[in-house]
Structures are given as C-alpha cells and as structure tokens.
C-alpha atoms as a PDB file:
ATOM      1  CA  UNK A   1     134.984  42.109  70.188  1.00  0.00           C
ATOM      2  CA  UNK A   2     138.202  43.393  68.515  1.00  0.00           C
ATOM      3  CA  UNK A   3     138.120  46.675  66.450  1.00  0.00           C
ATOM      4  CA  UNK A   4     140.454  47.528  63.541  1.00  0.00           C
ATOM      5  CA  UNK A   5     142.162  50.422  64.182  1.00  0.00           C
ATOM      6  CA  UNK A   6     141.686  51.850  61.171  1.00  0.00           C
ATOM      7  CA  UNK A   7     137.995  51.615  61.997  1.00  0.00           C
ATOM      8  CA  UNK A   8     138.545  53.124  65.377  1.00  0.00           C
ATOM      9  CA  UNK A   9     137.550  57.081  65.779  1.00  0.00           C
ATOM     10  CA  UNK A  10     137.995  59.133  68.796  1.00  0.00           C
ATOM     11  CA  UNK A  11     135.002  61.108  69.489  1.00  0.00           C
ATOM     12  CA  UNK A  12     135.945  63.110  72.553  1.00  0.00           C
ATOM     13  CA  UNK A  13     137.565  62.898  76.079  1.00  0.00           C
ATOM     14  CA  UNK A  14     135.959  61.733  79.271  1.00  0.00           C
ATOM     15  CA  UNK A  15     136.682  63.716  82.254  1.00  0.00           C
ATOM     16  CA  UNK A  16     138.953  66.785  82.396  1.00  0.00           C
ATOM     17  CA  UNK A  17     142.739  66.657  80.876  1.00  0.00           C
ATOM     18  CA  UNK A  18     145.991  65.061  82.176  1.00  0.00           C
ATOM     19  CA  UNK A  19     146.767  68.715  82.605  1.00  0.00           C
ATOM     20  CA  UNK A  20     143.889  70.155  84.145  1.00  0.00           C
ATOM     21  CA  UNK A  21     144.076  67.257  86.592  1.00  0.00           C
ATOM     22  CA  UNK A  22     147.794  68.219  87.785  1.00  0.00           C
ATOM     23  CA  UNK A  23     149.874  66.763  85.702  1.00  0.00           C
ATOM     24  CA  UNK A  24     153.798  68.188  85.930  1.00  0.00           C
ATOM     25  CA  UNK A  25     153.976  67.207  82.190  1.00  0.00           C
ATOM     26  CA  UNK A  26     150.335  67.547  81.024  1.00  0.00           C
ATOM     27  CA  UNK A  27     150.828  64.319  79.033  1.00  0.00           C
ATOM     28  CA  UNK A  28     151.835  61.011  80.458  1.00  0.00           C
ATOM     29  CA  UNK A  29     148.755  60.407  82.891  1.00  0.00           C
ATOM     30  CA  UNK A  30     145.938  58.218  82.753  1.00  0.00           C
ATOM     31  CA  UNK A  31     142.815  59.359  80.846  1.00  0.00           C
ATOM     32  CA  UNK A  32     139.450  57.727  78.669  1.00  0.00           C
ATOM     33  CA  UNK A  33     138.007  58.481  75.848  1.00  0.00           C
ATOM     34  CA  UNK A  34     134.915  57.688  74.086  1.00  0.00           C
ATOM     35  CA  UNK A  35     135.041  56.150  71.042  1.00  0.00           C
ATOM     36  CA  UNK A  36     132.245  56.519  67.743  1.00  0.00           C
ATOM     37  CA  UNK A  37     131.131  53.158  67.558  1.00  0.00           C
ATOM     38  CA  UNK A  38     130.018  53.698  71.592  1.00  0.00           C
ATOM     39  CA  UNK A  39     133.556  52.065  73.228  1.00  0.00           C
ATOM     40  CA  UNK A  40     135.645  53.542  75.567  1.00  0.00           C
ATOM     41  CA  UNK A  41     139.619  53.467  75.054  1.00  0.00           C
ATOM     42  CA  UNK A  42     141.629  53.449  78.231  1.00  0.00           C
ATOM     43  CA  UNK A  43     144.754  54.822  78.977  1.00  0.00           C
ATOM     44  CA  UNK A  44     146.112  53.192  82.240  1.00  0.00           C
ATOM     45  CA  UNK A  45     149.044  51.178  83.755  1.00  0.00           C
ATOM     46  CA  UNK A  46     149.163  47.320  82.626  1.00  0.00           C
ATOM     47  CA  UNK A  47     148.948  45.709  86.063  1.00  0.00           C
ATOM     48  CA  UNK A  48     147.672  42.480  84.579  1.00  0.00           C
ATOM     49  CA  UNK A  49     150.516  40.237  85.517  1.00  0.00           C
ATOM     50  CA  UNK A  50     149.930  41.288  88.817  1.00  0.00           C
ATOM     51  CA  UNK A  51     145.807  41.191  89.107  1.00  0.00           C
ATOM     52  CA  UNK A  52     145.040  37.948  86.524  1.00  0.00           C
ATOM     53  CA  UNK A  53     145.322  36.055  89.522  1.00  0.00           C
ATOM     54  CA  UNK A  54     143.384  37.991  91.882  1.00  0.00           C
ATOM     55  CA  UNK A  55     139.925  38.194  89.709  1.00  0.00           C
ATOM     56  CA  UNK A  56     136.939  36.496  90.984  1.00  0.00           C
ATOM     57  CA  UNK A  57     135.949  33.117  89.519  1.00  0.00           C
ATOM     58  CA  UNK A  58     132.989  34.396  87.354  1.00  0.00           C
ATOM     59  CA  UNK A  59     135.653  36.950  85.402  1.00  0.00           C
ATOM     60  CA  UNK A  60     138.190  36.270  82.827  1.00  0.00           C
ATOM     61  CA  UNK A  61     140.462  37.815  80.123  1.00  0.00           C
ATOM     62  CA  UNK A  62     140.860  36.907  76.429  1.00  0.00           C
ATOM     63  CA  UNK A  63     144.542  36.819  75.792  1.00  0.00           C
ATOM     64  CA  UNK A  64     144.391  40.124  74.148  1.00  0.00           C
ATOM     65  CA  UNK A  65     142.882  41.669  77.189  1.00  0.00           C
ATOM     66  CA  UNK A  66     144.487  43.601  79.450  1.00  0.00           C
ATOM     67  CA  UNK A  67     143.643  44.943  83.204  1.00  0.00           C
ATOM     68  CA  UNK A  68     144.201  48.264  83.161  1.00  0.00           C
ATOM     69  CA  UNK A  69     144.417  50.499  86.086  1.00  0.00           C
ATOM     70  CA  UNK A  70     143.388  54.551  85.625  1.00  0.00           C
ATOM     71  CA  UNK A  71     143.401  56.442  89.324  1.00  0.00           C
ATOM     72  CA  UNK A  72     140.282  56.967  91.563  1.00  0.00           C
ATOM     73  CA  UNK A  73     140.443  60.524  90.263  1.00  0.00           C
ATOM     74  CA  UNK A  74     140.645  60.128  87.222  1.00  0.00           C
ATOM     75  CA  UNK A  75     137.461  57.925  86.573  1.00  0.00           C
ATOM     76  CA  UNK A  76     135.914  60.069  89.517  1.00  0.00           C
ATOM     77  CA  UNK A  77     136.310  63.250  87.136  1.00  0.00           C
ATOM     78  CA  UNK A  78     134.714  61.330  83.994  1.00  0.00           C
ATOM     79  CA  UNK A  79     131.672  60.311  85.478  1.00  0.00           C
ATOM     80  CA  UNK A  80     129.901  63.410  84.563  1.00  0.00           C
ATOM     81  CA  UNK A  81     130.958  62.585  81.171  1.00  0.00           C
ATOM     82  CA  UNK A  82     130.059  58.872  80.982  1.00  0.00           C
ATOM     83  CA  UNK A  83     126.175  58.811  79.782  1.00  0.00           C
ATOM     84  CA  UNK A  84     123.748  56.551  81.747  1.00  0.00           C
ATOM     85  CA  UNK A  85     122.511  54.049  78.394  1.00  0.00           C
END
C-alpha cells in the first residue's frame, strides 16, 4: 500500500544514529525509522537493478518498489528497537 506523504509522520529512529554508528559525516549513512501509522521508512542504497533478478520465484516488486540495501550493522543495532507484534 502507498502512503501520501503528507499523511506520513516520523515517530522515532530505530537503532542508534548515523553518527553514533561512525559516521565521518554523521549524516549520509543508512538508517530506519518507524513511522505512526506502524511502517518503517528505509534509508539504504538502491541496488534494485542489480538484485530484481536475483529474488526467488515466490517474491516480486510493484514498480514503485525498490530493494533497498541498509548494512548488517545497521539493522543489527535496530533490533532492540524493532517491537516483536
């Protein structure tokens, strides 16, 4: 499902900052955020050109999909902040 943007809300960061995480400029890094209808918002390298073709056969993309790639670290760090339900 597709969410206006003017609908869209961010309620708080997942995980600790771009800075915190070593980050020579503290701003340009990957990172997630929870949003307040209960989505998450990804910031992350576009790498679907290059993965499309690699997904399994039960997985697809709507056109305005994108796969997104964050580091290990990064979603290793946010875990504590990702709730279970």
């Amino acid at each position: 499902m597709r969410h206006e943007p003017s609908t869209a809300r961010m309620v708080r960061r997942l995980g600790d900052s771009p800075s915190r995480r070593g980050s020579s400029s503290g701003a340009t890094c990957p990172d997630l955020f929870e949003l307040a209808d209960g989505d998450f918002a990804v910031i992350g390298t576009d790498r679907t050109e290059e993965l499309d073709r690699l997904l399994p056969n039960d997985a697809s993309r709507a056109d305005h999909e994108r796969l997104v790639v964050i580091t290990r670290e990064t979603l290793i760090r946010a875990k504590r902040d990702i709730p279970d339900a």
